[in-house]
N, C-alpha and C. Protein backbone atom coordinates (compact mmCIF):
# COMPACT_ATOMS: atom_id res chain seq x y z
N UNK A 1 4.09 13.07 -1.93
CA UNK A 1 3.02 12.11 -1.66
C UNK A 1 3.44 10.73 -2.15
N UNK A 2 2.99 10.16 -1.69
CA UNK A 2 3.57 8.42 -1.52
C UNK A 2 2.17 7.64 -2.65
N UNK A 3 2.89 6.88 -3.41
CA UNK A 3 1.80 6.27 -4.88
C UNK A 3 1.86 4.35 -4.51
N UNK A 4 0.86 3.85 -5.08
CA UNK A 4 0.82 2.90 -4.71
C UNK A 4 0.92 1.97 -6.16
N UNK A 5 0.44 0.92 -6.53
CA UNK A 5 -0.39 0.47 -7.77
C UNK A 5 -1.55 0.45 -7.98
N UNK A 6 -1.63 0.76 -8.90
CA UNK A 6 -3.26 0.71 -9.09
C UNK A 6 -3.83 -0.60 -9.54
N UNK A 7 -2.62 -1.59 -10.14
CA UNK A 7 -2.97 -2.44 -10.69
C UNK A 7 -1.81 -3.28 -10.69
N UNK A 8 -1.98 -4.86 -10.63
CA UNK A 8 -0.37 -5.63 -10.55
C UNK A 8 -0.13 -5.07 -12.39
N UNK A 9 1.71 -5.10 -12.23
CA UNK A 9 1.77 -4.81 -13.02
C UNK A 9 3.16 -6.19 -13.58
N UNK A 10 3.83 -5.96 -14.90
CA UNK A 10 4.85 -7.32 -15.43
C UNK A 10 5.47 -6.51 -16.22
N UNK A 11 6.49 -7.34 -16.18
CA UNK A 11 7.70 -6.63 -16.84
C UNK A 11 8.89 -7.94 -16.99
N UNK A 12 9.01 -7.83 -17.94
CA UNK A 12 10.10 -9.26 -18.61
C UNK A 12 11.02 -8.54 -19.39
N UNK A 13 12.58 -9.19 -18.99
CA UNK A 13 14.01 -8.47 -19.23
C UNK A 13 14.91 -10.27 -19.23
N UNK A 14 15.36 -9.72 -20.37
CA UNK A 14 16.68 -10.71 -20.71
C UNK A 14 17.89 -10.57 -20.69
N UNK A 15 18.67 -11.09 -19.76
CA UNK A 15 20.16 -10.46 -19.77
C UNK A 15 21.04 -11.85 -19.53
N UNK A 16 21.92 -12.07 -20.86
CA UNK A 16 22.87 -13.31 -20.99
C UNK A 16 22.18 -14.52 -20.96
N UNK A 17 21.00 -14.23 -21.72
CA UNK A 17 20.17 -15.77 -21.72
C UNK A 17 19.39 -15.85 -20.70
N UNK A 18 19.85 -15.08 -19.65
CA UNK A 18 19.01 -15.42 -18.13
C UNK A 18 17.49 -15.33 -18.29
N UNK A 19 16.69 -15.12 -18.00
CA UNK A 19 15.07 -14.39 -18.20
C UNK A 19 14.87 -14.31 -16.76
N UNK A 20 14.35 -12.81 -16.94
CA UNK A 20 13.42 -12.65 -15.79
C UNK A 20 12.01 -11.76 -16.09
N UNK A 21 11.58 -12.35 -14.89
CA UNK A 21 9.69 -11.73 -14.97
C UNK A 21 9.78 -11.09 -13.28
N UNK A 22 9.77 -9.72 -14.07
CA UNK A 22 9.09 -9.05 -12.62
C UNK A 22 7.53 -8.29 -12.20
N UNK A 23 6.60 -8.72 -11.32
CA UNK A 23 5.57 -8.49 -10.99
C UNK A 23 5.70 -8.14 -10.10
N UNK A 24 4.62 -7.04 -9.65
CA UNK A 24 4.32 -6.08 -8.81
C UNK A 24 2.94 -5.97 -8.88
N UNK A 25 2.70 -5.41 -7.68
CA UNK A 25 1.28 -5.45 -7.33
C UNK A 25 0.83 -4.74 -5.95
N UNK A 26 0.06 -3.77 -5.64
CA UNK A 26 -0.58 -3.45 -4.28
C UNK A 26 -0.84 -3.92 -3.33
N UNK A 27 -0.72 -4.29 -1.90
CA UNK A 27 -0.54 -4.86 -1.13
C UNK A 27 -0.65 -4.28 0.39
N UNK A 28 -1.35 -3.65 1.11
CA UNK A 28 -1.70 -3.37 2.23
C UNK A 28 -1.52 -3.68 3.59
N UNK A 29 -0.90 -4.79 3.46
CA UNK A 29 -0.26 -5.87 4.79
C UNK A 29 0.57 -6.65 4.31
N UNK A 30 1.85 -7.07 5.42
CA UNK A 30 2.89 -7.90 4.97
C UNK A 30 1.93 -8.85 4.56
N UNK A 31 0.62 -9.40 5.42
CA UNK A 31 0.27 -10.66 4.97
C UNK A 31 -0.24 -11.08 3.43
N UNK A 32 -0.68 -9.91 2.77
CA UNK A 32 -1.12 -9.59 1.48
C UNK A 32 0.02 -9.38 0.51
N UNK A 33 0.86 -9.08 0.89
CA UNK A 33 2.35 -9.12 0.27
C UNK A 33 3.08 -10.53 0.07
N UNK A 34 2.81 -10.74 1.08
CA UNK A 34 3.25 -12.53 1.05
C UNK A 34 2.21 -13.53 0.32
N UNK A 35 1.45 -13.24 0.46
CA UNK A 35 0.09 -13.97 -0.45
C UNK A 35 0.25 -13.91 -1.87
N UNK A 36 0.92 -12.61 -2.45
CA UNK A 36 1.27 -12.00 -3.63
C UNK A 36 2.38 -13.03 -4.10
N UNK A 37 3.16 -13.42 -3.29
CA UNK A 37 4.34 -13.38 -3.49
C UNK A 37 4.87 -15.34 -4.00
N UNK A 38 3.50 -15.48 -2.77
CA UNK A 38 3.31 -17.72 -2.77
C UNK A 38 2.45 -17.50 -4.33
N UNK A 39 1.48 -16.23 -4.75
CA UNK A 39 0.86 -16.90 -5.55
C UNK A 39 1.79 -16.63 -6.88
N UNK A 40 2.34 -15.60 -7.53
CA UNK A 40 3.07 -15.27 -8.61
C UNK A 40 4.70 -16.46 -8.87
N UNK A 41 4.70 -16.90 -7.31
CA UNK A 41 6.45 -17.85 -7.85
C UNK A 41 6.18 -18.69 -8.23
N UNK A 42 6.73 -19.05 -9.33
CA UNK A 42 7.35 -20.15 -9.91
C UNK A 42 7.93 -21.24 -9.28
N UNK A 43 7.61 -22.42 -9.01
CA UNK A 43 8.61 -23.38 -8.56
C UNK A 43 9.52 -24.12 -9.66
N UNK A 44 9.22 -24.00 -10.83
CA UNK A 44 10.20 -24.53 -11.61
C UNK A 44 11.43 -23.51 -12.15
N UNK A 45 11.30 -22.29 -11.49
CA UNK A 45 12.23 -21.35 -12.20
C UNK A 45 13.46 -21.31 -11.08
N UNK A 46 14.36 -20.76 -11.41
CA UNK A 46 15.79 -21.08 -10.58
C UNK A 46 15.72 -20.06 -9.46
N UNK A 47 15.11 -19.11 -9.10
CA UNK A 47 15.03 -17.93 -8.48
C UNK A 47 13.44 -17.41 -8.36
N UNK A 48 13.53 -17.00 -7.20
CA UNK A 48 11.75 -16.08 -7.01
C UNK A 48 12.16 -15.07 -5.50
N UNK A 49 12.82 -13.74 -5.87
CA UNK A 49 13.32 -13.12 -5.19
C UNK A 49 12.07 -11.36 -5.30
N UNK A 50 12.20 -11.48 -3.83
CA UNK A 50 11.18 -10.44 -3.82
C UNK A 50 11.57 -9.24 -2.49
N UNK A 51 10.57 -8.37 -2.43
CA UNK A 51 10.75 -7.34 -1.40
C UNK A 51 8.87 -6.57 -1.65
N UNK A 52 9.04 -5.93 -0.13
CA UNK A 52 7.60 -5.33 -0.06
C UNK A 52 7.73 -4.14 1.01
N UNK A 53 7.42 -2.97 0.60
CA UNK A 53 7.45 -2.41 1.23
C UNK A 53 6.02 -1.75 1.68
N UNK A 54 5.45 -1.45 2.90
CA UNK A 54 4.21 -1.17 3.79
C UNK A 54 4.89 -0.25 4.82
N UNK A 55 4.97 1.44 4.54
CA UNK A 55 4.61 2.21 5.13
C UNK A 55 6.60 1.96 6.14
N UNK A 56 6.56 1.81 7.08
CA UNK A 56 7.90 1.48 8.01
C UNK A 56 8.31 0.47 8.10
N UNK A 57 7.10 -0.96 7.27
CA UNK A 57 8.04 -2.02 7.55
C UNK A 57 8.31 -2.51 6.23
N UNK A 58 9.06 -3.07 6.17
CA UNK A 58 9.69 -4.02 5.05
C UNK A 58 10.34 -5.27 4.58
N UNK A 59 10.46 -5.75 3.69
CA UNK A 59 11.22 -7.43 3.93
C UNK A 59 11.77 -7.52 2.71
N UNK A 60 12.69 -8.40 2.69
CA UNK A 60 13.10 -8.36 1.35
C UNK A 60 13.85 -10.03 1.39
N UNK A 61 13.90 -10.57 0.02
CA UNK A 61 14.60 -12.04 -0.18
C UNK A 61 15.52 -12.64 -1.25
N UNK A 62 16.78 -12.66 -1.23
CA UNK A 62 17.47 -13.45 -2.11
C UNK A 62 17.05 -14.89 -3.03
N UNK A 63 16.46 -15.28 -1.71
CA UNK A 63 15.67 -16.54 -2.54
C UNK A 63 17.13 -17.25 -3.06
N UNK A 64 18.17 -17.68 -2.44
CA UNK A 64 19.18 -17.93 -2.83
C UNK A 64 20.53 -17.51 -3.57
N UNK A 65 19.83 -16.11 -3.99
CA UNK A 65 21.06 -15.76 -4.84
C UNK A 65 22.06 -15.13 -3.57
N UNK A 66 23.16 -14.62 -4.57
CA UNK A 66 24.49 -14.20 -3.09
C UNK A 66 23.53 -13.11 -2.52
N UNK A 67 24.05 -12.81 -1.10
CA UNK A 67 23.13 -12.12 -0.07
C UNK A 67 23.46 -10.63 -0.74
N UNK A 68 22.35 -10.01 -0.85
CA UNK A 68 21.88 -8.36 -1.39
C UNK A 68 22.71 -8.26 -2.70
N UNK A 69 22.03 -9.33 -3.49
CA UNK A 69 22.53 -9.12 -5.15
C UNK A 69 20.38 -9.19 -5.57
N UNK A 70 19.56 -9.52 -4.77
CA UNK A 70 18.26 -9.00 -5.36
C UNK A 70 17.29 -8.84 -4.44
N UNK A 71 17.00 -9.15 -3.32
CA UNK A 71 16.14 -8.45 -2.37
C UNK A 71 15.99 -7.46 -1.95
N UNK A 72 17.09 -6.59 -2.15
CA UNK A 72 17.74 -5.41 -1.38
C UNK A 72 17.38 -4.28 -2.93
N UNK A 73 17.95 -4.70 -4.07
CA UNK A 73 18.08 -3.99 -5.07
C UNK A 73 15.90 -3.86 -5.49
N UNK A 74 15.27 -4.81 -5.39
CA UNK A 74 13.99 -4.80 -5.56
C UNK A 74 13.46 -3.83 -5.07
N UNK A 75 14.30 -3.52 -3.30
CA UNK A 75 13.34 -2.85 -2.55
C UNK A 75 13.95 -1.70 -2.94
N UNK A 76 15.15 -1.24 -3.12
CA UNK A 76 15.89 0.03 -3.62
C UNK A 76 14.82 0.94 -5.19
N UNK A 77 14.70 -0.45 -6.12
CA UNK A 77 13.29 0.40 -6.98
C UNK A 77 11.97 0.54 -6.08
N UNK A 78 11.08 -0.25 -5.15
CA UNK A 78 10.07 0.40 -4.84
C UNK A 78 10.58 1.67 -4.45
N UNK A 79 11.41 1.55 -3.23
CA UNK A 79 11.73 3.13 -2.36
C UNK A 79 11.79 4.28 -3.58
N UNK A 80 12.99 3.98 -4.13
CA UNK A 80 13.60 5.03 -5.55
C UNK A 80 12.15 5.70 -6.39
N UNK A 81 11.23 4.91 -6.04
CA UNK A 81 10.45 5.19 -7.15
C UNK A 81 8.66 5.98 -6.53
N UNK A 82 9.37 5.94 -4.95
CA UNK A 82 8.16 6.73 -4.31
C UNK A 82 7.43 6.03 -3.95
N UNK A 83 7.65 4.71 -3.87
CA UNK A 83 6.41 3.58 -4.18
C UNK A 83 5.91 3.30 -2.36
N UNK A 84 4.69 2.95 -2.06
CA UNK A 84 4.58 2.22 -0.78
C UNK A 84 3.14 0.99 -0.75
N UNK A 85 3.14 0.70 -0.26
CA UNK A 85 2.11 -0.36 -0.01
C UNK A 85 2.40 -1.25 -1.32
N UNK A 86 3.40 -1.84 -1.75
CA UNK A 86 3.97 -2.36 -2.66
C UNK A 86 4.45 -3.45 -2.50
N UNK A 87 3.93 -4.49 -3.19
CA UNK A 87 4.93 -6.13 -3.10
C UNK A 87 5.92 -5.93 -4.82
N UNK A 88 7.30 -6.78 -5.12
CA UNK A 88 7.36 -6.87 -6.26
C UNK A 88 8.25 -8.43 -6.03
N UNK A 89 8.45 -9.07 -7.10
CA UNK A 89 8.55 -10.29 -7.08
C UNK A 89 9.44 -10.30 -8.55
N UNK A 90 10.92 -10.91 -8.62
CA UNK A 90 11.45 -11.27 -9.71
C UNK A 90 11.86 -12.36 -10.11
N UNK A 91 11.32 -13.23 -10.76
CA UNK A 91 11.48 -14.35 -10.98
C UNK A 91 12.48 -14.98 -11.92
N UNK A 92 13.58 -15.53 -11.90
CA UNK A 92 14.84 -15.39 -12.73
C UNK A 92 15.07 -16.93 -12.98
N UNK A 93 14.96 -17.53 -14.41
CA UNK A 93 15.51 -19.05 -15.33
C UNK A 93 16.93 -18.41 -15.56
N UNK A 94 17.84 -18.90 -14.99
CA UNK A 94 19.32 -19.06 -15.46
C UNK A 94 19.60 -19.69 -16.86
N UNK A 95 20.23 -18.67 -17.51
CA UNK A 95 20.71 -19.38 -18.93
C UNK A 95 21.43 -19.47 -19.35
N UNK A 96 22.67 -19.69 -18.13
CA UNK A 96 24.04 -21.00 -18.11
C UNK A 96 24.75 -19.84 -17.86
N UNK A 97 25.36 -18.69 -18.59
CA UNK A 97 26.07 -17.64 -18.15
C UNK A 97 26.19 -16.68 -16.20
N UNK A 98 26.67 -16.63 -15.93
CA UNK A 98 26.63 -16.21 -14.54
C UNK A 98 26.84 -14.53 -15.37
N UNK A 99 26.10 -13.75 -14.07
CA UNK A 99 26.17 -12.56 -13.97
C UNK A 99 27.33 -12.12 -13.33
N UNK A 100 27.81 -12.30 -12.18
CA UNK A 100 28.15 -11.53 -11.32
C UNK A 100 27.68 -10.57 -10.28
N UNK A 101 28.08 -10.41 -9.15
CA UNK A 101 27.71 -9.83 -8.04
C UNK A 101 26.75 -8.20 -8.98
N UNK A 102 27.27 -7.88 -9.05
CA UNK A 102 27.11 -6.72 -10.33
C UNK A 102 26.76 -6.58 -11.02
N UNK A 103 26.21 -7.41 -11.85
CA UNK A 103 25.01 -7.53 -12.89
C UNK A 103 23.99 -8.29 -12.23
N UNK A 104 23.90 -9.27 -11.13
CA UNK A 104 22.69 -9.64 -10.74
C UNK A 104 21.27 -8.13 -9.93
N UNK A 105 22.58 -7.49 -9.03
CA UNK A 105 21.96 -6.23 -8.49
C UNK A 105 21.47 -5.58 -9.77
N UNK A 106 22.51 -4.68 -11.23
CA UNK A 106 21.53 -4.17 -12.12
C UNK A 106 20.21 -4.92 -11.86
N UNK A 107 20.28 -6.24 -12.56
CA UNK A 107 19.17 -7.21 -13.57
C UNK A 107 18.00 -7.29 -12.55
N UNK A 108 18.40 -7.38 -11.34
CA UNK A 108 17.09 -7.58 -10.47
C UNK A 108 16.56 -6.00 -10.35
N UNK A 109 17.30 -5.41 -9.80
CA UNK A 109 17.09 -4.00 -9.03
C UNK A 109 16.45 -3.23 -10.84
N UNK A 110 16.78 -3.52 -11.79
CA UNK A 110 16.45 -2.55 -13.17
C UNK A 110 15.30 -3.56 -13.60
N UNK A 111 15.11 -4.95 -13.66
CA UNK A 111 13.72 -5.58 -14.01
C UNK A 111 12.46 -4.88 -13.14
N UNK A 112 12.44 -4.81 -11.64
CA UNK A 112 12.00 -4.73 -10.66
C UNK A 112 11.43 -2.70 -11.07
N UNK A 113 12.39 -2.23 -11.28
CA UNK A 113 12.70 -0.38 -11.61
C UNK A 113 11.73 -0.36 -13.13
N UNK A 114 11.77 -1.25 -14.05
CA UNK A 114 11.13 -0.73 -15.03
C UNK A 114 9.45 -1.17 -15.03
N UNK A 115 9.36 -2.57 -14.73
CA UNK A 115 8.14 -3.08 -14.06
C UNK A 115 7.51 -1.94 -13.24
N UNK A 116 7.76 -1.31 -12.44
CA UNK A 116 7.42 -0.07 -11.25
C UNK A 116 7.30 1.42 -12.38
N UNK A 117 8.17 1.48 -12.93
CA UNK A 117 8.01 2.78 -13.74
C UNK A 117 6.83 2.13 -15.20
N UNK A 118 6.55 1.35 -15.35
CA UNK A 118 5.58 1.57 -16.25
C UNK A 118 4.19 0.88 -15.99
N UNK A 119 4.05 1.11 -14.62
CA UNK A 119 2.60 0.86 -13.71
C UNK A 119 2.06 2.05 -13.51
N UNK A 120 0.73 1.68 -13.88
CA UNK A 120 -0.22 2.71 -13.30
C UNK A 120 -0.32 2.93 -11.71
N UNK A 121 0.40 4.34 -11.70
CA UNK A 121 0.01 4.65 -10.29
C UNK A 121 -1.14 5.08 -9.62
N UNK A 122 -1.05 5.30 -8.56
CA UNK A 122 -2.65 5.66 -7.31
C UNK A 122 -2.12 6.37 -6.47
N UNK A 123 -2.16 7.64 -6.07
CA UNK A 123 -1.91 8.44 -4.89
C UNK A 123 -2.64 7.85 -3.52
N UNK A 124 -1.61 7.15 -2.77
CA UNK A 124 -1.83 7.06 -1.28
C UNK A 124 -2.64 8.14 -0.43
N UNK A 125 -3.83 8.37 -0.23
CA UNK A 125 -4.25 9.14 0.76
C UNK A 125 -3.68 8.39 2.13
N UNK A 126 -3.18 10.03 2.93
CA UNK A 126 -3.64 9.94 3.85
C UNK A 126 -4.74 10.36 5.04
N UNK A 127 -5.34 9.16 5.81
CA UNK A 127 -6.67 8.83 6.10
C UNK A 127 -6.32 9.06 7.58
N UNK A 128 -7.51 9.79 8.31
CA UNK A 128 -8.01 9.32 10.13
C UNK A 128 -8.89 8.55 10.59
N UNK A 129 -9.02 7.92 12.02
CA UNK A 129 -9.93 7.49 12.09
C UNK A 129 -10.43 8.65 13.53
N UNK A 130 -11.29 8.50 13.18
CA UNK A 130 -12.15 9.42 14.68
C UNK A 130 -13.57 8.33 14.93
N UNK A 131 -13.62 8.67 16.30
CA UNK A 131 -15.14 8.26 17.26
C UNK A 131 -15.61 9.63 17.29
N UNK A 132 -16.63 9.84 16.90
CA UNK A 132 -17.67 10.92 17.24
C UNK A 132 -18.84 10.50 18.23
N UNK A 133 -19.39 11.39 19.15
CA UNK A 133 -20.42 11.31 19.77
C UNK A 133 -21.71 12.19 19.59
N UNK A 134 -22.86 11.87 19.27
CA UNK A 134 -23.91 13.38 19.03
C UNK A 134 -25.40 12.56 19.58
N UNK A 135 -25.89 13.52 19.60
CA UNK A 135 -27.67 13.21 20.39
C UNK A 135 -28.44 12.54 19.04
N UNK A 136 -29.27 12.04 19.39
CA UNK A 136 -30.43 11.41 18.65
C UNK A 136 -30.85 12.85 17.42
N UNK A 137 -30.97 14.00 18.19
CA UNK A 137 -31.39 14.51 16.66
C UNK A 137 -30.51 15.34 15.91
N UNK A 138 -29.34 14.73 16.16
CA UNK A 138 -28.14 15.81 15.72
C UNK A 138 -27.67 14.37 13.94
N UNK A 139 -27.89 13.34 14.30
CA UNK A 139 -27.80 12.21 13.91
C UNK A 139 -27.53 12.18 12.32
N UNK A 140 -29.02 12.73 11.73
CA UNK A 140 -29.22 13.01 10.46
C UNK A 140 -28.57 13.91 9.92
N UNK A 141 -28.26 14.96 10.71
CA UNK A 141 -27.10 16.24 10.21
C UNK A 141 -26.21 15.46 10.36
N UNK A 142 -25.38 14.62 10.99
CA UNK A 142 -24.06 14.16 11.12
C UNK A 142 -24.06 13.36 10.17
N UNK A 143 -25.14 12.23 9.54
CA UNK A 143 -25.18 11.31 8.04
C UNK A 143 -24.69 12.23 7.09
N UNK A 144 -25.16 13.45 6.87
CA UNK A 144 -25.30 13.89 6.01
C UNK A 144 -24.31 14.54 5.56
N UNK A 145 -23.48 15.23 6.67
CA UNK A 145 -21.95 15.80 6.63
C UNK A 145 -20.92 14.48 6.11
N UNK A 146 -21.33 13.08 6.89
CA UNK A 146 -20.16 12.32 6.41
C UNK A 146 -20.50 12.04 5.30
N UNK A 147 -21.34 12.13 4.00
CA UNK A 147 -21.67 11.36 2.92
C UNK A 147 -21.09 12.65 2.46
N UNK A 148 -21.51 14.23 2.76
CA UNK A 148 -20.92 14.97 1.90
C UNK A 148 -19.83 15.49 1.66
N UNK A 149 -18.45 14.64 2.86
CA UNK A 149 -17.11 14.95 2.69
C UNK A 149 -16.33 13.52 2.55
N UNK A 150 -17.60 12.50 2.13
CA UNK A 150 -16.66 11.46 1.56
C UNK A 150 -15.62 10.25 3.09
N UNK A 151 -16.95 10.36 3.74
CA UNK A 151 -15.89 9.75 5.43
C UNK A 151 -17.11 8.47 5.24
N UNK A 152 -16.16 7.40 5.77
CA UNK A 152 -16.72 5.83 5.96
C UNK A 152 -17.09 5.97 7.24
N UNK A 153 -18.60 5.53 7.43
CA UNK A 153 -18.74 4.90 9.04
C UNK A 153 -18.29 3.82 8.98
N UNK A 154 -17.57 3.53 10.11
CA UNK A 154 -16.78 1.60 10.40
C UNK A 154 -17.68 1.25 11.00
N UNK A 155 -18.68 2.19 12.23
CA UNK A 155 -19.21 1.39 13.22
C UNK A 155 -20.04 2.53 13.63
N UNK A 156 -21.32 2.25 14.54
CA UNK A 156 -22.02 3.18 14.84
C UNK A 156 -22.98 1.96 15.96
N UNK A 157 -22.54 2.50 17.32
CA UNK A 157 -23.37 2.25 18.62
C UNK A 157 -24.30 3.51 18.91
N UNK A 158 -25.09 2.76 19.90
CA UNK A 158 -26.79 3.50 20.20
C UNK A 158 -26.67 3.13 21.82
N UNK A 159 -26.66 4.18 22.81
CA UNK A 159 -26.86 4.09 24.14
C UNK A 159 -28.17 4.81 24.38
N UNK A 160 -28.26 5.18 25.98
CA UNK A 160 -29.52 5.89 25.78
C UNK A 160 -29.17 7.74 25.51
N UNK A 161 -28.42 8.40 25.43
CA UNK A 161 -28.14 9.61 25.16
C UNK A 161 -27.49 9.66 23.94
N UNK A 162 -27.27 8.78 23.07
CA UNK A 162 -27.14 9.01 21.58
C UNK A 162 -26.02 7.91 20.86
N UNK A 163 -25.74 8.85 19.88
CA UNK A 163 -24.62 7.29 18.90
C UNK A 163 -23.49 7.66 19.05
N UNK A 164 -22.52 6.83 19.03
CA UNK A 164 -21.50 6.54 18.79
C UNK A 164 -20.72 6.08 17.24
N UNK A 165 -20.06 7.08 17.22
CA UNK A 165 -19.83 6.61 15.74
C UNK A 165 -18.04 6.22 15.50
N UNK A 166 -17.91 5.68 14.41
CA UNK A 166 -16.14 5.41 13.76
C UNK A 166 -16.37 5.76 12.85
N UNK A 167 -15.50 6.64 12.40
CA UNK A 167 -14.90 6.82 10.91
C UNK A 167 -13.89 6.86 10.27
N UNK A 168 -13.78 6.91 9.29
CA UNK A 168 -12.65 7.44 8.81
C UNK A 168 -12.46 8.13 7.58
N UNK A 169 -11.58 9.41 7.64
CA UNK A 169 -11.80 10.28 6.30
C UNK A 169 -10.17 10.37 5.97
N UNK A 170 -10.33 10.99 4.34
CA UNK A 170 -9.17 11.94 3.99
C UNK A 170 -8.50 12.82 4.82
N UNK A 171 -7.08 12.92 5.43
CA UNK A 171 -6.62 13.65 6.54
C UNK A 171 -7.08 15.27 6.06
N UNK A 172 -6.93 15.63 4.36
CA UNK A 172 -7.20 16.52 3.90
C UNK A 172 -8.22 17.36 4.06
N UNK A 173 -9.36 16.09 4.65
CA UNK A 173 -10.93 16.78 4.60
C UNK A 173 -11.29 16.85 5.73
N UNK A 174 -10.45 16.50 6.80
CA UNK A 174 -11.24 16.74 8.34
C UNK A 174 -11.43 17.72 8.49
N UNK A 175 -10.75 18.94 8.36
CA UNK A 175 -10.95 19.75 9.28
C UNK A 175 -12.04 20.30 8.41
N UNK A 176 -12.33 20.41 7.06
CA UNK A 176 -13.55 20.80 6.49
C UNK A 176 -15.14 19.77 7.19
N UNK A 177 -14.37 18.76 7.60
CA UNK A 177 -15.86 17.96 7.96
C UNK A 177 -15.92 18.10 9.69
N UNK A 178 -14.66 18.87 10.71
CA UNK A 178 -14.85 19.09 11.75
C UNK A 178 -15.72 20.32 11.44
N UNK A 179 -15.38 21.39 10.63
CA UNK A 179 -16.40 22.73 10.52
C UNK A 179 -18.06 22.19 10.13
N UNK A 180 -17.95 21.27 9.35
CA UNK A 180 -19.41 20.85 8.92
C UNK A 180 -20.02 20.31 9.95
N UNK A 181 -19.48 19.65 11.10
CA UNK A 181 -20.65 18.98 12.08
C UNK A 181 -20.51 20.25 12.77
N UNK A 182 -19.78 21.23 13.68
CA UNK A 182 -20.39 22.11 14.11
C UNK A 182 -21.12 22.82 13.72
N UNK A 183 -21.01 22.78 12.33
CA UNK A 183 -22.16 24.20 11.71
C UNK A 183 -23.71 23.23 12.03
N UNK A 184 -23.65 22.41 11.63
CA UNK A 184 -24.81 21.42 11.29
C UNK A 184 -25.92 21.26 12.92
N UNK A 185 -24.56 20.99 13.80
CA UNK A 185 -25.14 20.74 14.47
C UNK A 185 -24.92 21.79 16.25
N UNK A 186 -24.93 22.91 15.97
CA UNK A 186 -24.41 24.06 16.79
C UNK A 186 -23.82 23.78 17.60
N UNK A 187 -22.24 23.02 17.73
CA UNK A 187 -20.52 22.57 17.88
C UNK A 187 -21.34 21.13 19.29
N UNK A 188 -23.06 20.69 18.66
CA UNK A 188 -22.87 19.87 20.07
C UNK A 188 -22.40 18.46 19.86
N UNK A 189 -21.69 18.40 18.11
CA UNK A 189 -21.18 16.96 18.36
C UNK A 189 -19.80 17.19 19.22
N UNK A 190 -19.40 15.95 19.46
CA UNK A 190 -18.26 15.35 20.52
C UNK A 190 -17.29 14.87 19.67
N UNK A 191 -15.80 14.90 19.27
CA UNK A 191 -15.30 14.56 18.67
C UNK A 191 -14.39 13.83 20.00
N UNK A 192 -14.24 12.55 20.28
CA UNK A 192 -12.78 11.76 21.54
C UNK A 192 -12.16 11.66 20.72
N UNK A 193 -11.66 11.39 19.70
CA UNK A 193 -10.43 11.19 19.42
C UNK A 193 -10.39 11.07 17.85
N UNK A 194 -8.82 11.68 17.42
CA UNK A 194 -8.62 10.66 16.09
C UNK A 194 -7.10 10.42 15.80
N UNK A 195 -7.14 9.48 15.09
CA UNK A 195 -5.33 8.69 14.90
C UNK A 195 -5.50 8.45 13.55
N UNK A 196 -4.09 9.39 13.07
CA UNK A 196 -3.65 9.27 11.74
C UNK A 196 -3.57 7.95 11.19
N UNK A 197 -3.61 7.28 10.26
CA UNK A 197 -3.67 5.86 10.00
C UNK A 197 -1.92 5.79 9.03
């Protein structure tokens, strides 16, 4: 199962005078990742090199240093570490000594790795969304099933033969909440569709 943050988290590492600050934080969309990312950098620090990973996509940035000595190594601790829906951000003051190709990857990729290992994690559910259809008096049995397996209505339309509903639940609990609207409502809700999220 795939863990998220529960909370941004920091982590500060010194290597040859250099300093770095790495932050991490939860993030749900590249665009929320990037938001993370303008608000935590530094413009006075010599470096603000980051990576984010969301599910299949990903990005990652040198931010100037030599190409895949820290964007690459950032994203190597989220992955390494199970992590997803994850921004992390390392922010590095040079302190006159050069690393090397080889100690910049450690220093970023191990600031980035310990920051991540001593965050509180959150288990990623995975969630569906379904449209349900049911009659006017099937309605109240169908409230009542989604409040008691824990499913969000997104949306709920009214025609003249009944509602239309969106939801979305724990992938875990559908099929316990597909048995609950048939029991509830003798199999006459309508389930069109649902897509794994």
């Amino acid at each position: 199962m795939s863990h998220t943050l529960a909370h941004a988290s920091l982590h500060v590492l010194e290597v040859k005078h250099s300093r770095f600050i790495a932050q991490a934080a939860p993030a749900s969309s590249a665009e929320a990742a990037l938001a993370f990312v303008s608000q935590v950098s530094d413009i006075g620090a010599t470096h603000n090199c980051w990576a984010y990973r969301i599910g299949g996509q990903y990005r990652s940035s040198d931010d100037g240093e030599p190409s895949g000595t820290a964007g690459r190594p950032i994203l190597a601790a989220i992955d390494g570490q199970g992590y997803d829906q994850v921004v992390a951000v390392v922010t590095r003051w040079y302190g006159g000594i050069k690393l090397g190709a080889g100690g910049l990857v450690r220093a970023y990729g191990g600031a980035a790795a310990e920051c991540l290992r001593l965050a509180e994690r959150r288990p990623l559910l995975a969630l569906e969304e379904w449209r349900i259809r049911c009659t006017f008096d099937d309605l109240g049995s169908v409230h009542v099933a989604l409040a008691a397996l824990g499913a969000d209505k997104l949306s709920e339309d009214f025609d003249e033969s009944g509602a239309s509903l969106r939801l979305r639940i724990a992938a875990s609990r559908a099929d316990a909440l597909k048995n609950q609207l048939r029991d509830a409502t003798r199999n006459r809700v309508q389930v069109i569709g649902s897509d794994p999220e």
